[in-house]
PDB file of N, CA and C in Angstrom:
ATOM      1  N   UNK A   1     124.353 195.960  52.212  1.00  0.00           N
ATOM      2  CA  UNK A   1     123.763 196.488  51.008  1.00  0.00           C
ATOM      3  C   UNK A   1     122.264 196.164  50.946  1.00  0.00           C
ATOM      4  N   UNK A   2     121.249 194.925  51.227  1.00  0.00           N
ATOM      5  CA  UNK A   2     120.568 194.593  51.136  1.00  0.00           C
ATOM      6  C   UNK A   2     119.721 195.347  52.284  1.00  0.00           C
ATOM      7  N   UNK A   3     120.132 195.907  53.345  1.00  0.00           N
ATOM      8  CA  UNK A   3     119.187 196.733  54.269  1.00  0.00           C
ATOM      9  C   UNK A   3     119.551 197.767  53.558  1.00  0.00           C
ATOM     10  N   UNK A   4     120.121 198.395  52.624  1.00  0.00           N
ATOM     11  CA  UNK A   4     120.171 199.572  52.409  1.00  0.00           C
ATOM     12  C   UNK A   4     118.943 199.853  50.781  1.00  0.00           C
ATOM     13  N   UNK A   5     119.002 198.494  50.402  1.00  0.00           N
ATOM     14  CA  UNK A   5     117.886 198.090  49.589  1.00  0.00           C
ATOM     15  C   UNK A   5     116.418 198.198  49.788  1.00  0.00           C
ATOM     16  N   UNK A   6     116.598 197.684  50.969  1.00  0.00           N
ATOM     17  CA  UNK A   6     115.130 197.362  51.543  1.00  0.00           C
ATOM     18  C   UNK A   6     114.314 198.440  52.116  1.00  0.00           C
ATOM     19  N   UNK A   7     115.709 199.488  52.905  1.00  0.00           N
ATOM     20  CA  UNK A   7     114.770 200.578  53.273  1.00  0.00           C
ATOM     21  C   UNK A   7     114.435 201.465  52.268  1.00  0.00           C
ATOM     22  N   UNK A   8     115.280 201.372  51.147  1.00  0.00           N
ATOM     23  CA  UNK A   8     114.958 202.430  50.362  1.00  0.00           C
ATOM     24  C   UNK A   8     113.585 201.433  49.555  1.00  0.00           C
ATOM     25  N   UNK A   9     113.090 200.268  49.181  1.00  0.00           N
ATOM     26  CA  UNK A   9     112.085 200.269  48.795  1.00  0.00           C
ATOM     27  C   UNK A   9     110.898 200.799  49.435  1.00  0.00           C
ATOM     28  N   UNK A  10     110.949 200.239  51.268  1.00  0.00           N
ATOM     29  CA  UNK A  10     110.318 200.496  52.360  1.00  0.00           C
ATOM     30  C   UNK A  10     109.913 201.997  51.928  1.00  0.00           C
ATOM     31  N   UNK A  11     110.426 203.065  52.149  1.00  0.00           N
ATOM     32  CA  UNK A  11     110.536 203.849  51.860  1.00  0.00           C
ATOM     33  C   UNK A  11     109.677 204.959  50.352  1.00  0.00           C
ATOM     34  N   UNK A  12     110.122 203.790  49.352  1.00  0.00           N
ATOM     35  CA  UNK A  12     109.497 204.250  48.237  1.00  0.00           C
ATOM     36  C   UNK A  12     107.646 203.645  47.952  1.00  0.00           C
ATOM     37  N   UNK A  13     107.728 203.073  48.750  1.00  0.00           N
ATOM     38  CA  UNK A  13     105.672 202.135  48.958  1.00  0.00           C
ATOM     39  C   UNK A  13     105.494 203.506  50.111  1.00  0.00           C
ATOM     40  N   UNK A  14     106.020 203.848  50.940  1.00  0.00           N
ATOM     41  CA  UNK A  14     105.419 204.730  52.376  1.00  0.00           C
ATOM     42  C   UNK A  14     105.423 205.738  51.302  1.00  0.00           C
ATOM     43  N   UNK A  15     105.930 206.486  50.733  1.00  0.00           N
ATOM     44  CA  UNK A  15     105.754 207.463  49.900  1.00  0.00           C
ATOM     45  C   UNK A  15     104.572 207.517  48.972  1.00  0.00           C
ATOM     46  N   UNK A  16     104.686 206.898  48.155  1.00  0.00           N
ATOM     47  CA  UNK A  16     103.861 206.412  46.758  1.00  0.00           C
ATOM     48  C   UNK A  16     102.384 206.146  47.285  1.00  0.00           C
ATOM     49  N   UNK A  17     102.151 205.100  48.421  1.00  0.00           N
ATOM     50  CA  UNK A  17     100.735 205.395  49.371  1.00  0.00           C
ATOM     51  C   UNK A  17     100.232 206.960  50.058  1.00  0.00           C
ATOM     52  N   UNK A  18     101.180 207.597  50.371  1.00  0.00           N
ATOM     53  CA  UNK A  18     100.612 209.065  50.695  1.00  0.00           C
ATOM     54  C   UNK A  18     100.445 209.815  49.790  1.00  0.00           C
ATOM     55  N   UNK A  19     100.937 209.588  48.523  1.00  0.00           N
ATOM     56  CA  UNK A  19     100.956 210.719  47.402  1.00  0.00           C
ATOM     57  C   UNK A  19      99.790 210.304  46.680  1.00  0.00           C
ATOM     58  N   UNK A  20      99.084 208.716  46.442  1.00  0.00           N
ATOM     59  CA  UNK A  20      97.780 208.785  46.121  1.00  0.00           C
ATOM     60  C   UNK A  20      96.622 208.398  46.890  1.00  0.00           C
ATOM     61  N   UNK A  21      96.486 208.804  47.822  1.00  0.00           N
ATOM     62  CA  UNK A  21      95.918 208.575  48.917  1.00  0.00           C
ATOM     63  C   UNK A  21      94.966 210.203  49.136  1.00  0.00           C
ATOM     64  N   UNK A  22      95.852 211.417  48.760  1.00  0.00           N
ATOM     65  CA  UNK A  22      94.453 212.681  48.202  1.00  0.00           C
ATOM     66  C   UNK A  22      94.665 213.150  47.034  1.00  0.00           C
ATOM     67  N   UNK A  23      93.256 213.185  46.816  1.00  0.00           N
ATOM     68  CA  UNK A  23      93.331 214.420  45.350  1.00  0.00           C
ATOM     69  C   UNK A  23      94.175 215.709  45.227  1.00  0.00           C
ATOM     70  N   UNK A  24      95.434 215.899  45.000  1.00  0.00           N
ATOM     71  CA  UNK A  24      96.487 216.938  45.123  1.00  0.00           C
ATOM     72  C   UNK A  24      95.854 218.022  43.798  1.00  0.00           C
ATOM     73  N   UNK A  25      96.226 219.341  44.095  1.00  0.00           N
ATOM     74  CA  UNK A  25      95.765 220.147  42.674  1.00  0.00           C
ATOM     75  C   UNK A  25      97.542 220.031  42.049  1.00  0.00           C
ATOM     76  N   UNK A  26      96.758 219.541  40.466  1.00  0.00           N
ATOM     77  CA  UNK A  26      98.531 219.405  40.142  1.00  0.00           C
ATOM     78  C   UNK A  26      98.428 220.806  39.244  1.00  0.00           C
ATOM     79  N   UNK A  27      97.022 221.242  38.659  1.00  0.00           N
ATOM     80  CA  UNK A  27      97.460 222.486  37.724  1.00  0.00           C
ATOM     81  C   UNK A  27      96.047 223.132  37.979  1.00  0.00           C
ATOM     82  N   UNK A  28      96.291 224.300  37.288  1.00  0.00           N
ATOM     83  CA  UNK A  28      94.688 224.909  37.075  1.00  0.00           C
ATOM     84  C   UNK A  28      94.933 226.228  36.073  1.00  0.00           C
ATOM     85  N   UNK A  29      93.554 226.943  35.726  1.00  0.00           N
ATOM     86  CA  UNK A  29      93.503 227.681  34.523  1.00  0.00           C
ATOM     87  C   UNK A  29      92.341 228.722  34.839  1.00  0.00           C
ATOM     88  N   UNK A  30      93.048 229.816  35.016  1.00  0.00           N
ATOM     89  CA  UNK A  30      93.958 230.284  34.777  1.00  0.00           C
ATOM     90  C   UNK A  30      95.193 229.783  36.218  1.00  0.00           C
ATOM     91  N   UNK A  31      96.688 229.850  35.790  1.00  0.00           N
ATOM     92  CA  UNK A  31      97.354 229.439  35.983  1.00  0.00           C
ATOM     93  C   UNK A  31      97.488 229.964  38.051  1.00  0.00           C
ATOM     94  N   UNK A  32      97.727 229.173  38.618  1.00  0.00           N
ATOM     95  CA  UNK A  32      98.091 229.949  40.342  1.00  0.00           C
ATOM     96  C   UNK A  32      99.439 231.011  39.307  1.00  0.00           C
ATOM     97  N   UNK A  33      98.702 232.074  40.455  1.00  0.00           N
ATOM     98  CA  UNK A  33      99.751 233.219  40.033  1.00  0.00           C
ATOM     99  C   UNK A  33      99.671 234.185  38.415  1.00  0.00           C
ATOM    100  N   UNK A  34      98.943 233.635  37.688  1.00  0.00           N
ATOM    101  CA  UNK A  34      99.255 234.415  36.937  1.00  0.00           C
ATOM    102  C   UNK A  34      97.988 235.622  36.491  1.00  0.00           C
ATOM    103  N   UNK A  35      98.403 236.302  35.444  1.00  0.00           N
ATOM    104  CA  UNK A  35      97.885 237.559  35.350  1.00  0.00           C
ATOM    105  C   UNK A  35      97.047 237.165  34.054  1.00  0.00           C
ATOM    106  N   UNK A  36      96.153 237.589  33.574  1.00  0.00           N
ATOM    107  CA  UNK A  36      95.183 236.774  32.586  1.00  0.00           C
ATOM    108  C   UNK A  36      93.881 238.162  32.471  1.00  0.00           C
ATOM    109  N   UNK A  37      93.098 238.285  31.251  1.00  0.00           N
ATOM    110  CA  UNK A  37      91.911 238.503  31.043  1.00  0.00           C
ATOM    111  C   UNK A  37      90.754 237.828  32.544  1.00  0.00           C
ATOM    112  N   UNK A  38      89.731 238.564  32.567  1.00  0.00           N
ATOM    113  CA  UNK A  38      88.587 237.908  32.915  1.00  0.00           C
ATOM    114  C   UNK A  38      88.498 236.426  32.343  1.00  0.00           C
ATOM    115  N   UNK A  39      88.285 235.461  33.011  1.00  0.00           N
ATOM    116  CA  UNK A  39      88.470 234.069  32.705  1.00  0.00           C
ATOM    117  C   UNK A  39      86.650 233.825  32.292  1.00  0.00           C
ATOM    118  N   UNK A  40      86.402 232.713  31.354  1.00  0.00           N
ATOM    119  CA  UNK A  40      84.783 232.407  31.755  1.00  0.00           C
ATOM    120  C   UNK A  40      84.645 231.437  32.858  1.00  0.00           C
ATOM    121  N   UNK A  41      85.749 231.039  32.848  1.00  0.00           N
ATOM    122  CA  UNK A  41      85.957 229.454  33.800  1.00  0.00           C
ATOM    123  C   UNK A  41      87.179 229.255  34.928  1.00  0.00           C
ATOM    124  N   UNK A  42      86.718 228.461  35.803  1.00  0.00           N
ATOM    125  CA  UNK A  42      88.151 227.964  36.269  1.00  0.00           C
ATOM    126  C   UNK A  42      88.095 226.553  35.710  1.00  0.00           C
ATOM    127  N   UNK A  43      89.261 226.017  35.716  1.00  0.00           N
ATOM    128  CA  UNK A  43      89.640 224.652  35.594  1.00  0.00           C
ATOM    129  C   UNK A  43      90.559 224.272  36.605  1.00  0.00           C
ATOM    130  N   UNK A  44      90.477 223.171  37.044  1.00  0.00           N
ATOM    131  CA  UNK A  44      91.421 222.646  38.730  1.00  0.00           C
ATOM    132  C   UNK A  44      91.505 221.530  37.953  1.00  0.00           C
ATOM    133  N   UNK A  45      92.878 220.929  37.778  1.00  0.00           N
ATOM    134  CA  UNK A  45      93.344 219.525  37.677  1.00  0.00           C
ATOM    135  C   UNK A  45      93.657 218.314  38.439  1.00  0.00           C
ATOM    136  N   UNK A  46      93.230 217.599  39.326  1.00  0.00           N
ATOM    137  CA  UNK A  46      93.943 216.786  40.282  1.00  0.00           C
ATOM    138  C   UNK A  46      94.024 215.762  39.625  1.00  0.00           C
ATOM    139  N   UNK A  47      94.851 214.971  40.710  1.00  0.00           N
ATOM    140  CA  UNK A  47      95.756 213.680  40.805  1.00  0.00           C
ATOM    141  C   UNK A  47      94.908 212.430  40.739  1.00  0.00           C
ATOM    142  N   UNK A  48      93.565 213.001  41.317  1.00  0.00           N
ATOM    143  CA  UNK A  48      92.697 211.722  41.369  1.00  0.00           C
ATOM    144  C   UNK A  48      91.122 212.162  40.774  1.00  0.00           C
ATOM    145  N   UNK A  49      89.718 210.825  40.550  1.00  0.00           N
ATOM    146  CA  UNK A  49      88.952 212.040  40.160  1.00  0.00           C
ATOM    147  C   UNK A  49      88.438 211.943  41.283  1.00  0.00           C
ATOM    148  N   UNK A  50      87.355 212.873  40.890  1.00  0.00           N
ATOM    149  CA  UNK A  50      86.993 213.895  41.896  1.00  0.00           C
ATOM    150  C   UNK A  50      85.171 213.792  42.421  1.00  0.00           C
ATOM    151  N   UNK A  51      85.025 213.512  43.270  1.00  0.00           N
ATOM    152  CA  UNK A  51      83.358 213.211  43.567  1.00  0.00           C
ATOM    153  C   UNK A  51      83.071 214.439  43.924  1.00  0.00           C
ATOM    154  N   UNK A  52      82.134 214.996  42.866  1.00  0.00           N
ATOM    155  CA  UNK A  52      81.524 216.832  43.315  1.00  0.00           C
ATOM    156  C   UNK A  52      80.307 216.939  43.969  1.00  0.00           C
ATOM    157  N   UNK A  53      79.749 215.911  44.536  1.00  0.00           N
ATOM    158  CA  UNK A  53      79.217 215.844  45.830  1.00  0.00           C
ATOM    159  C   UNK A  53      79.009 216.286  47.316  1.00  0.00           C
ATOM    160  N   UNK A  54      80.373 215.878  47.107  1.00  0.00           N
ATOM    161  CA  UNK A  54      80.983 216.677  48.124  1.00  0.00           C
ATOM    162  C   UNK A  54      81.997 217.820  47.919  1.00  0.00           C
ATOM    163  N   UNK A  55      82.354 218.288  47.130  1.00  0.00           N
ATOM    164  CA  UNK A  55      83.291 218.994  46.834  1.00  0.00           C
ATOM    165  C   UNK A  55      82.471 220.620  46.432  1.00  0.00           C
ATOM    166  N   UNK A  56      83.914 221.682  46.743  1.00  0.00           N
ATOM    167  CA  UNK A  56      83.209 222.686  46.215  1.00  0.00           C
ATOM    168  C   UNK A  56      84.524 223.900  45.909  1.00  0.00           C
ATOM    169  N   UNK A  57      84.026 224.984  45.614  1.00  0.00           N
ATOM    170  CA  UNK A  57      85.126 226.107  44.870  1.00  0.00           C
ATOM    171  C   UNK A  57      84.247 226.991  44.969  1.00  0.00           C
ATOM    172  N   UNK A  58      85.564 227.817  46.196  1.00  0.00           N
ATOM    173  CA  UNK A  58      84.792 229.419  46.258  1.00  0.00           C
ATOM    174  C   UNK A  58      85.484 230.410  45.630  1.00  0.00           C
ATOM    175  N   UNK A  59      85.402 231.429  45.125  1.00  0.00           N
ATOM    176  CA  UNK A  59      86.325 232.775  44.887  1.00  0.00           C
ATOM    177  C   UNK A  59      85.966 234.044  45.357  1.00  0.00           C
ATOM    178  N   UNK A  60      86.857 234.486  45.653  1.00  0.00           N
ATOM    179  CA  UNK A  60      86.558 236.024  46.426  1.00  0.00           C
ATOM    180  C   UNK A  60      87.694 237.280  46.004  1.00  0.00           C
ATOM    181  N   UNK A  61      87.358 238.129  45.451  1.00  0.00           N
ATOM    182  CA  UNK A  61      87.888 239.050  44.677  1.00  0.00           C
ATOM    183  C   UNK A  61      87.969 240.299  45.189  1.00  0.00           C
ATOM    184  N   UNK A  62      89.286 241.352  44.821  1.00  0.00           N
ATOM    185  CA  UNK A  62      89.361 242.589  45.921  1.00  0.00           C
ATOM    186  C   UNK A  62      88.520 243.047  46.588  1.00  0.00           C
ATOM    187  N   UNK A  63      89.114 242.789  47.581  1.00  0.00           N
ATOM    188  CA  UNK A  63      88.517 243.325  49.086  1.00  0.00           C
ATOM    189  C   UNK A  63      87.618 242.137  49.573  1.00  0.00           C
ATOM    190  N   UNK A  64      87.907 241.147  49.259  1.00  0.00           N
ATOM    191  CA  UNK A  64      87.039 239.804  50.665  1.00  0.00           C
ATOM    192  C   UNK A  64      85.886 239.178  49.701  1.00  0.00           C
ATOM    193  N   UNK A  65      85.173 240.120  48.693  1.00  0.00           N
ATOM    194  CA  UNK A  65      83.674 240.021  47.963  1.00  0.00           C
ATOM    195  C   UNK A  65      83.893 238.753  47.646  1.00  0.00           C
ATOM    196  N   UNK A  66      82.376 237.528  47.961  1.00  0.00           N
ATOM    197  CA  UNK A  66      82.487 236.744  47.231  1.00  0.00           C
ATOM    198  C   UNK A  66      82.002 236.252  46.112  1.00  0.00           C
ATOM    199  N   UNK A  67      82.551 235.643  45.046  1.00  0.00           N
ATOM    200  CA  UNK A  67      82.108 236.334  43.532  1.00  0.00           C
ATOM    201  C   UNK A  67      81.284 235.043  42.936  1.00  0.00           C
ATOM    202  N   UNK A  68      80.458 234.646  42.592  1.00  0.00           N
ATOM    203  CA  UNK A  68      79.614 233.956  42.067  1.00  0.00           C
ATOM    204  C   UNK A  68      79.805 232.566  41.500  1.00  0.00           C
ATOM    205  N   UNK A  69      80.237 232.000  41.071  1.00  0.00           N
ATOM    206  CA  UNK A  69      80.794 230.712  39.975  1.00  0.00           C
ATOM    207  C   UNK A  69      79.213 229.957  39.956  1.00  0.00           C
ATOM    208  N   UNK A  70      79.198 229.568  38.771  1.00  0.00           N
ATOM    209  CA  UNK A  70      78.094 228.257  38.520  1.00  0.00           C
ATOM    210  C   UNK A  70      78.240 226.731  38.840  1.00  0.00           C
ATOM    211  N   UNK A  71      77.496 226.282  38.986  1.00  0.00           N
ATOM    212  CA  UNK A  71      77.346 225.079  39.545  1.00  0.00           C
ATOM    213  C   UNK A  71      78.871 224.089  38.888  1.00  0.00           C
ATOM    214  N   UNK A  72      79.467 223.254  39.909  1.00  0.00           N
ATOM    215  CA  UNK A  72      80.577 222.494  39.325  1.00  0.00           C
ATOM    216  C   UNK A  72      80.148 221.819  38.348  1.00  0.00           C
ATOM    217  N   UNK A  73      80.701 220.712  37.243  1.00  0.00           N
ATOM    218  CA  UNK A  73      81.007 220.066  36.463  1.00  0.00           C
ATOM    219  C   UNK A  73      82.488 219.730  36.374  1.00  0.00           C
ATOM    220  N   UNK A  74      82.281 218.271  35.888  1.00  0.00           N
ATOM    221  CA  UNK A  74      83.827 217.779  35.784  1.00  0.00           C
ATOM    222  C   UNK A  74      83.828 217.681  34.390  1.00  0.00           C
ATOM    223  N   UNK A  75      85.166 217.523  33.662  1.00  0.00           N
ATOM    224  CA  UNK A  75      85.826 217.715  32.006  1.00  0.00           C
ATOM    225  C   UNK A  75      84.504 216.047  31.519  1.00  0.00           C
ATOM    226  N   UNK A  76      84.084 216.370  30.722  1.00  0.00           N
ATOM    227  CA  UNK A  76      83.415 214.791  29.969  1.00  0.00           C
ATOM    228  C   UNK A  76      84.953 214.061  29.455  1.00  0.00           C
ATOM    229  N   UNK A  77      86.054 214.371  29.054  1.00  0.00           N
ATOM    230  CA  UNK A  77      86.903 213.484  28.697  1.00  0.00           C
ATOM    231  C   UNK A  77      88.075 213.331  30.123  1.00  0.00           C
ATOM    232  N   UNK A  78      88.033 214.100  31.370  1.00  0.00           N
ATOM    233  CA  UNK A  78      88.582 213.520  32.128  1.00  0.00           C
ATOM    234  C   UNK A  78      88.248 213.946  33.456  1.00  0.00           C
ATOM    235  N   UNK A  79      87.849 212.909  34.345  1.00  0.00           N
ATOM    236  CA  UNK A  79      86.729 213.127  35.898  1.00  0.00           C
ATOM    237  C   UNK A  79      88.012 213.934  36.802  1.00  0.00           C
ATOM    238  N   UNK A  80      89.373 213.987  36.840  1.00  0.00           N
ATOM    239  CA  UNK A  80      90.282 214.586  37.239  1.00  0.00           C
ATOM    240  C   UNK A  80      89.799 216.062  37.283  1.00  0.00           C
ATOM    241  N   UNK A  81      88.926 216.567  36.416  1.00  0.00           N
ATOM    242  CA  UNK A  81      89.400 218.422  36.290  1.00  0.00           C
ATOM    243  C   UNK A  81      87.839 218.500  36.335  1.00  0.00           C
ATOM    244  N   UNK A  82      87.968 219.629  37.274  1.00  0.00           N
ATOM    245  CA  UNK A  82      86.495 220.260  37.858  1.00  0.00           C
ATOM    246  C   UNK A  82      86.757 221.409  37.316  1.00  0.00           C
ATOM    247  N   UNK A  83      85.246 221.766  36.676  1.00  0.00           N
ATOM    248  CA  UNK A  83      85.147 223.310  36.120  1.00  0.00           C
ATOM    249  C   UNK A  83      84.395 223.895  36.493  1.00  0.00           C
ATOM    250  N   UNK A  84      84.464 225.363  37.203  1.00  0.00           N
ATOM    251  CA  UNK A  84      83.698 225.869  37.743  1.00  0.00           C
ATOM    252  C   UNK A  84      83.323 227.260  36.688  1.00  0.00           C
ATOM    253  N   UNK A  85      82.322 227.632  35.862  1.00  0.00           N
ATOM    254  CA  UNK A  85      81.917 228.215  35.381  1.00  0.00           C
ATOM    255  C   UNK A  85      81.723 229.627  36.376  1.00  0.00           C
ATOM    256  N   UNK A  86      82.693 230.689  35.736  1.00  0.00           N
ATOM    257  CA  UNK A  86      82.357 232.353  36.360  1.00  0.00           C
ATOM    258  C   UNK A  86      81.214 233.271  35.470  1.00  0.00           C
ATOM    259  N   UNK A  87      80.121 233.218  36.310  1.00  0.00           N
ATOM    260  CA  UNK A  87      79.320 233.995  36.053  1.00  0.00           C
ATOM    261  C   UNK A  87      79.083 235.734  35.766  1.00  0.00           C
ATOM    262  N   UNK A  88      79.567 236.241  35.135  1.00  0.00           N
ATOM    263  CA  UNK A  88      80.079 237.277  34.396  1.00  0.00           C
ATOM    264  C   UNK A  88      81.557 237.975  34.670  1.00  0.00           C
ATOM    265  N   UNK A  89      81.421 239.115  33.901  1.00  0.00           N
ATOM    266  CA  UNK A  89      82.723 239.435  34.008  1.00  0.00           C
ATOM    267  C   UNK A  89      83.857 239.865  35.414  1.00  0.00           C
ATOM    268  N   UNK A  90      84.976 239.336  35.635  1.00  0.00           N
ATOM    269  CA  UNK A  90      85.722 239.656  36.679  1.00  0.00           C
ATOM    270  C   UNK A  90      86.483 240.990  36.227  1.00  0.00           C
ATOM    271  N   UNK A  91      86.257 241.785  37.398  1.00  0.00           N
ATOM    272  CA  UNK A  91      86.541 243.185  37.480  1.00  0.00           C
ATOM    273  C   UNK A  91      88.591 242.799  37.588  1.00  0.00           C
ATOM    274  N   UNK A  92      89.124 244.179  37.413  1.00  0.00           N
ATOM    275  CA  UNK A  92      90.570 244.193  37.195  1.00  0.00           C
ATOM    276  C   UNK A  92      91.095 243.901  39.188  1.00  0.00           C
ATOM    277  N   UNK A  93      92.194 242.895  39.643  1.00  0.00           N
ATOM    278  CA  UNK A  93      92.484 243.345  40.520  1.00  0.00           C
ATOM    279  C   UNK A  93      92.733 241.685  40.705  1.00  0.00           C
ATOM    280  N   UNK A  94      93.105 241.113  42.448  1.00  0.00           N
ATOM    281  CA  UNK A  94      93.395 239.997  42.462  1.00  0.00           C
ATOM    282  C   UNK A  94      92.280 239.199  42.946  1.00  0.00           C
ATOM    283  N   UNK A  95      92.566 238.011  42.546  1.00  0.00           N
ATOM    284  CA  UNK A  95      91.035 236.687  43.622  1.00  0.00           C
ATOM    285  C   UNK A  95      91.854 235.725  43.756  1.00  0.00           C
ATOM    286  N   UNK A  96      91.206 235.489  44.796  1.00  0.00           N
ATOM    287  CA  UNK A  96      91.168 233.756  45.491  1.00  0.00           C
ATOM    288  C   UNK A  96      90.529 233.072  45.388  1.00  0.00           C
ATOM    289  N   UNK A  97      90.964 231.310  44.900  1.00  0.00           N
ATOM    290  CA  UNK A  97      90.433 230.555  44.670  1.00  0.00           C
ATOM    291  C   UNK A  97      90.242 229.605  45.859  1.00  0.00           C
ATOM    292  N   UNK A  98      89.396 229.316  46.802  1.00  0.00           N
ATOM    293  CA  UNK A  98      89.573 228.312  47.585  1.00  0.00           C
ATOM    294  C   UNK A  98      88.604 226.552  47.077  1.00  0.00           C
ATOM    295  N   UNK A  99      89.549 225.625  47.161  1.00  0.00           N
ATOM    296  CA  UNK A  99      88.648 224.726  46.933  1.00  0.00           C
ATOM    297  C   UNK A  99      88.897 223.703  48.474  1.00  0.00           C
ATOM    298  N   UNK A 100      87.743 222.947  48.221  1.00  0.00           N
ATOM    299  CA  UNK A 100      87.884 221.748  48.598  1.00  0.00           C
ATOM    300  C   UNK A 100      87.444 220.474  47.918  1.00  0.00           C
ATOM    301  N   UNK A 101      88.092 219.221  48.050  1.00  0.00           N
ATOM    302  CA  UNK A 101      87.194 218.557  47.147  1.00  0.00           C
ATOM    303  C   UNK A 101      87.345 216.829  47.938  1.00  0.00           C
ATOM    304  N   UNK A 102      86.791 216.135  47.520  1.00  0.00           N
ATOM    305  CA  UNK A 102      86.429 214.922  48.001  1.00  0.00           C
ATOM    306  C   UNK A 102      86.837 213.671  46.817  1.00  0.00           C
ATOM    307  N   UNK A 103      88.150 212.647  46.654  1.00  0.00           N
ATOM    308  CA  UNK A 103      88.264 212.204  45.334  1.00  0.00           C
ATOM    309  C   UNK A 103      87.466 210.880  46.019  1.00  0.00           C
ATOM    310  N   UNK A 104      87.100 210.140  44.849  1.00  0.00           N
ATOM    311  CA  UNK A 104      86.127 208.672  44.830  1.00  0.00           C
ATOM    312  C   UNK A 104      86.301 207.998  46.019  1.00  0.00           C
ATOM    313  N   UNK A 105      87.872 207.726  46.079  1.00  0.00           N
ATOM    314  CA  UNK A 105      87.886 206.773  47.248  1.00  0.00           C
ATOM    315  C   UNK A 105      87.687 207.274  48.929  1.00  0.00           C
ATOM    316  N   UNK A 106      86.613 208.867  48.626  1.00  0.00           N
ATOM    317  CA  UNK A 106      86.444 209.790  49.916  1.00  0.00           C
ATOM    318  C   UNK A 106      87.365 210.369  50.540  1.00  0.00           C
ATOM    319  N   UNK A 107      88.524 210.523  50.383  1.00  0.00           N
ATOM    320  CA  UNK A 107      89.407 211.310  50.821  1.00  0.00           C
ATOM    321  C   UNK A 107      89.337 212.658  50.721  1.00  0.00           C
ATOM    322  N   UNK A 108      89.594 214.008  51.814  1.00  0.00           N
ATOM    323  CA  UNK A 108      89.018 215.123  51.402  1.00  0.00           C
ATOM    324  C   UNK A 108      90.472 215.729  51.362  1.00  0.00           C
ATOM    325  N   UNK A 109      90.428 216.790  50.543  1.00  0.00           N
ATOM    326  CA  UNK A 109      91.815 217.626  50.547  1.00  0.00           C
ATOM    327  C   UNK A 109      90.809 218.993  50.310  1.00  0.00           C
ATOM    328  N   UNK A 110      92.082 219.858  50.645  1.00  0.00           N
ATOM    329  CA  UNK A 110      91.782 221.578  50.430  1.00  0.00           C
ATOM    330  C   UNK A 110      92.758 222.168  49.856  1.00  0.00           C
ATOM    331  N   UNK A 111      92.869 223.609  49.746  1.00  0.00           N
ATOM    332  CA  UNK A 111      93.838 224.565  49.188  1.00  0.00           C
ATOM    333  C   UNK A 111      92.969 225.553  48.669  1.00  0.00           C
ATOM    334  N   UNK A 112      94.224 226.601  48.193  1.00  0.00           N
ATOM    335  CA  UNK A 112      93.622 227.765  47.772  1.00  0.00           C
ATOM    336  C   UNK A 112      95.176 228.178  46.707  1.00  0.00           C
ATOM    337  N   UNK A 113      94.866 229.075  46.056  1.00  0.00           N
ATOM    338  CA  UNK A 113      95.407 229.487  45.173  1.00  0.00           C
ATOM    339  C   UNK A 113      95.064 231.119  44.927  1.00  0.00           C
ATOM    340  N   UNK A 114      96.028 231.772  44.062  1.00  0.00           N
ATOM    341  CA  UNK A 114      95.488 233.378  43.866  1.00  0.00           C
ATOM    342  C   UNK A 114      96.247 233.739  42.335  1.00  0.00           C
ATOM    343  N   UNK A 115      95.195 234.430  41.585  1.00  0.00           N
ATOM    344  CA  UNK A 115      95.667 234.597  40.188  1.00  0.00           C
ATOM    345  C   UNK A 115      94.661 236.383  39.987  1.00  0.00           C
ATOM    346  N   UNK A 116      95.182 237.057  39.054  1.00  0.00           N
ATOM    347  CA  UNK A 116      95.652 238.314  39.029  1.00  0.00           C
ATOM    348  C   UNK A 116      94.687 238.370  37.818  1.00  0.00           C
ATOM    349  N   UNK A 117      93.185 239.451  37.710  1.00  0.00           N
ATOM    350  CA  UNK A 117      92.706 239.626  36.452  1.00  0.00           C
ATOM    351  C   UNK A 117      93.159 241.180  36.055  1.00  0.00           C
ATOM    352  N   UNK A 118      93.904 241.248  34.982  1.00  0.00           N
ATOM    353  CA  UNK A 118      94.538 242.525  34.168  1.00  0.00           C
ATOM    354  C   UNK A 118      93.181 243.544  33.718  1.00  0.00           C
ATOM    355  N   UNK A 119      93.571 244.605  33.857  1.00  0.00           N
ATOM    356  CA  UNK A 119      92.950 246.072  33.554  1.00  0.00           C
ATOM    357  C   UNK A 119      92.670 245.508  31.922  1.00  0.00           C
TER     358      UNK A 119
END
């Protein structure tokens, strides 16, 4: 019983070290996937905060175009969520969000995401 203890703690530290070890995207706004108005903003939520230094967020909208955003900023009430300000209006059709970002303790992560702006 006691090795069956041990590996499962073993187990639960090897886990728990990889899961905060990068900035993961846990949410964002408008939502991955969904269908929404022209947004003014994105918002990206991670797991850890976020040094925008190094970090960055591209979008590219039907057909490859890549579409503008303003300079990052993170939330003043929480360094977790980077906002990337969209510089005018997004036309009807789908985009991609690609980020990358860099959290404090320098760790780099990536991803991308795709959300749907309605006619």
């Amino acid at each position: 019983m006691w090795k069956v203890l041990l590996l499962a703690a073993l187990a639960t530290a090897l886990w728990s070290g990889e899961a905060s070890a990068h900035a993961r995207l846990l949410k964002a706004a408008p939502r991955v996937g969904a269908a929404v108005p022209s947004p003014s903003e994105l918002r990206l939520w991670f797991s850890e905060t976020v040094d925008l230094t190094h970090s960055n967020i591209a979008v590219s909208g039907p057909g490859g175009a890549r579409i503008a955003v303003g300079p990052l900023h993170l939330d003043g009430a929480d360094q977790r969520v980077v906002i990337a300000p969209v510089t005018g209006r997004l036309a009807p059709g789908r985009y991609r969000v690609e980020w990358n970002v860099t959290s404090t303790d320098t760790h780099h992560t990536d991803g991308d995401f795709t959300f749907t702006v309605k006619p």
